[in-house]
Protein backbone atom coordinates (compact mmCIF):
# COMPACT_ATOMS: atom_id res chain seq x y z
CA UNK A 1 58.84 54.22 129.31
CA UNK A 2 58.69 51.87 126.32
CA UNK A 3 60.72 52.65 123.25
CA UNK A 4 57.54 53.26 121.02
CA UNK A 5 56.23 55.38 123.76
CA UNK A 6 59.36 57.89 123.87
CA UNK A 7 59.17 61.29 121.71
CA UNK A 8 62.04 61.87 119.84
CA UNK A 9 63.58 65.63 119.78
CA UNK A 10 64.39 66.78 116.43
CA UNK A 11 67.10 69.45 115.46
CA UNK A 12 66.19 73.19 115.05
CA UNK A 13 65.17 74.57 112.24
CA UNK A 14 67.44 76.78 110.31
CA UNK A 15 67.25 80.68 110.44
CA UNK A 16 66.61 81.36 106.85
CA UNK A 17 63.35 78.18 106.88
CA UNK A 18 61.67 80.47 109.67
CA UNK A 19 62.05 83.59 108.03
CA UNK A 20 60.36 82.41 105.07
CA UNK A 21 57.95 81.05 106.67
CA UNK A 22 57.16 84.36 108.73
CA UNK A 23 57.74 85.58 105.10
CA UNK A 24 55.02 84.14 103.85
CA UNK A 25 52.38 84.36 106.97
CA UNK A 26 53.09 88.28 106.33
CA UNK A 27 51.60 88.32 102.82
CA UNK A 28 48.96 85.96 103.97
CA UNK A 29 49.29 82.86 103.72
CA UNK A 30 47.64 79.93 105.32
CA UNK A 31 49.73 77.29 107.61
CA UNK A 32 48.18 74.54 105.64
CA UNK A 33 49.97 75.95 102.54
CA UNK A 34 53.15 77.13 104.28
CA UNK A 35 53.29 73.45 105.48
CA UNK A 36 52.33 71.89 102.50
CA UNK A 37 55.26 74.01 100.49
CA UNK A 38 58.36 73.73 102.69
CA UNK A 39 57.47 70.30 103.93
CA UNK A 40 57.21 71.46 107.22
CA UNK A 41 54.40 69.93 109.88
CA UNK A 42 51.94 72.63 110.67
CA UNK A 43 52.04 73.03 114.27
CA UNK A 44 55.75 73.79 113.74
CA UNK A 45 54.49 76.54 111.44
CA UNK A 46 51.92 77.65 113.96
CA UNK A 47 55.07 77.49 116.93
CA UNK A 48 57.38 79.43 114.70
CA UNK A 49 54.68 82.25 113.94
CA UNK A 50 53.69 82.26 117.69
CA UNK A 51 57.54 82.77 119.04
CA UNK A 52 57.92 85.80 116.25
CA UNK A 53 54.05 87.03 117.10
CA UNK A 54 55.67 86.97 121.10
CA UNK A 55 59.37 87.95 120.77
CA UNK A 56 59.13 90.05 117.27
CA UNK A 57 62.33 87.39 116.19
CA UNK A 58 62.85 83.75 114.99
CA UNK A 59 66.31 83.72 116.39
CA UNK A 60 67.05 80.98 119.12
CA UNK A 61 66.67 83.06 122.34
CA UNK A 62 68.51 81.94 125.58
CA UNK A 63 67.16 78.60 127.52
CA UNK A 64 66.90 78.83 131.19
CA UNK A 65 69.34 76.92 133.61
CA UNK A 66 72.01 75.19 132.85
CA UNK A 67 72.75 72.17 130.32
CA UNK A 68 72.69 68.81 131.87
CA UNK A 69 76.45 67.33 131.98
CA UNK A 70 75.59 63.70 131.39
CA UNK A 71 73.39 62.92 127.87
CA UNK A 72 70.20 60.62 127.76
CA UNK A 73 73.10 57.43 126.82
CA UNK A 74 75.28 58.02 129.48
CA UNK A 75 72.53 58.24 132.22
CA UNK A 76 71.40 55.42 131.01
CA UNK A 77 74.70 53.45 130.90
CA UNK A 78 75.48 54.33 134.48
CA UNK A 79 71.94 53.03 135.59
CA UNK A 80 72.74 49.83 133.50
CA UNK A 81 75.96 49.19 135.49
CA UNK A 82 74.59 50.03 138.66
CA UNK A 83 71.47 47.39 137.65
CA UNK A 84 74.36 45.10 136.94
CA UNK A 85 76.94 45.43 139.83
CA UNK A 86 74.71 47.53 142.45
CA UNK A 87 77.70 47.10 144.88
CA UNK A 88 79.40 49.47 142.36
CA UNK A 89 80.70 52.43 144.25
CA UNK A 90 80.95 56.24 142.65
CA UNK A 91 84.51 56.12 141.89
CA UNK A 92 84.23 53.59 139.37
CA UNK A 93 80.77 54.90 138.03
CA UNK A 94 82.54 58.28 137.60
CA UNK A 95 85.67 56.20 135.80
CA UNK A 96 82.74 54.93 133.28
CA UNK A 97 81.25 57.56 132.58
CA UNK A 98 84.73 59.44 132.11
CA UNK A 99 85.42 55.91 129.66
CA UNK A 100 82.18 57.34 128.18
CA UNK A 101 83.70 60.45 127.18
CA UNK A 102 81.42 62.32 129.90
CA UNK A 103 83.62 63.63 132.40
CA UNK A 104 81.48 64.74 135.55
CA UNK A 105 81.90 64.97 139.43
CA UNK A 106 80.65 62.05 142.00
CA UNK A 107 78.22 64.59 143.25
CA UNK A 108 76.62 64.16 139.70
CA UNK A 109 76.57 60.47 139.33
């Protein structure tokens, strides 16, 4: 994937942003406004109203599975040094990655 090509995550929102924002859909307000007055892109007005039309709250609600051990970086250093040295064996990728700061098991690497 090419680095212009990538889509870039941004944080969540804070609590008190969404309630206003369901705030305001409640007295009637349109998303263009809502987005145009807390400088917030629509369709993350429109995804904000949705989750509190679905789930009645704007709270962050628990993700399924669990979280992935090694970040996007660190996968992506331990492909590098295999792509480098692909004689590299576990141990030492697991010694990297633990150089890293992203202690995981071999089974993982």
């Amino acid at each position: 994937m090419s680095e212009q090509m990538r889509i870039m995550r941004s944080k969540e929102l804070p609590e008190e942003l969404k309630d206003r924002i369901v705030a305001r859909h409640r007295s009637g307000q349109g998303y263009k406004k809502m987005s145009a007055a807390l400088k917030v892109p629509k369709s993350t007005v429109a995804s904000i109203i949705l989750k509190w039309k679905t789930f009645g709250t704007t709270r962050t609600l628990p993700r399924a599975g669990c979280p992935a051990k090694l970040s996007y970086r660190g996968r992506r250093a331990l492909v590098r040094e295999v792509k480098k040295n692909p004689k590299i064996t576990v141990a030492e990728l697991q010694r990297c990655s633990r150089e890293m700061g992203e202690s995981c098991s071999k089974s993982t690497i």
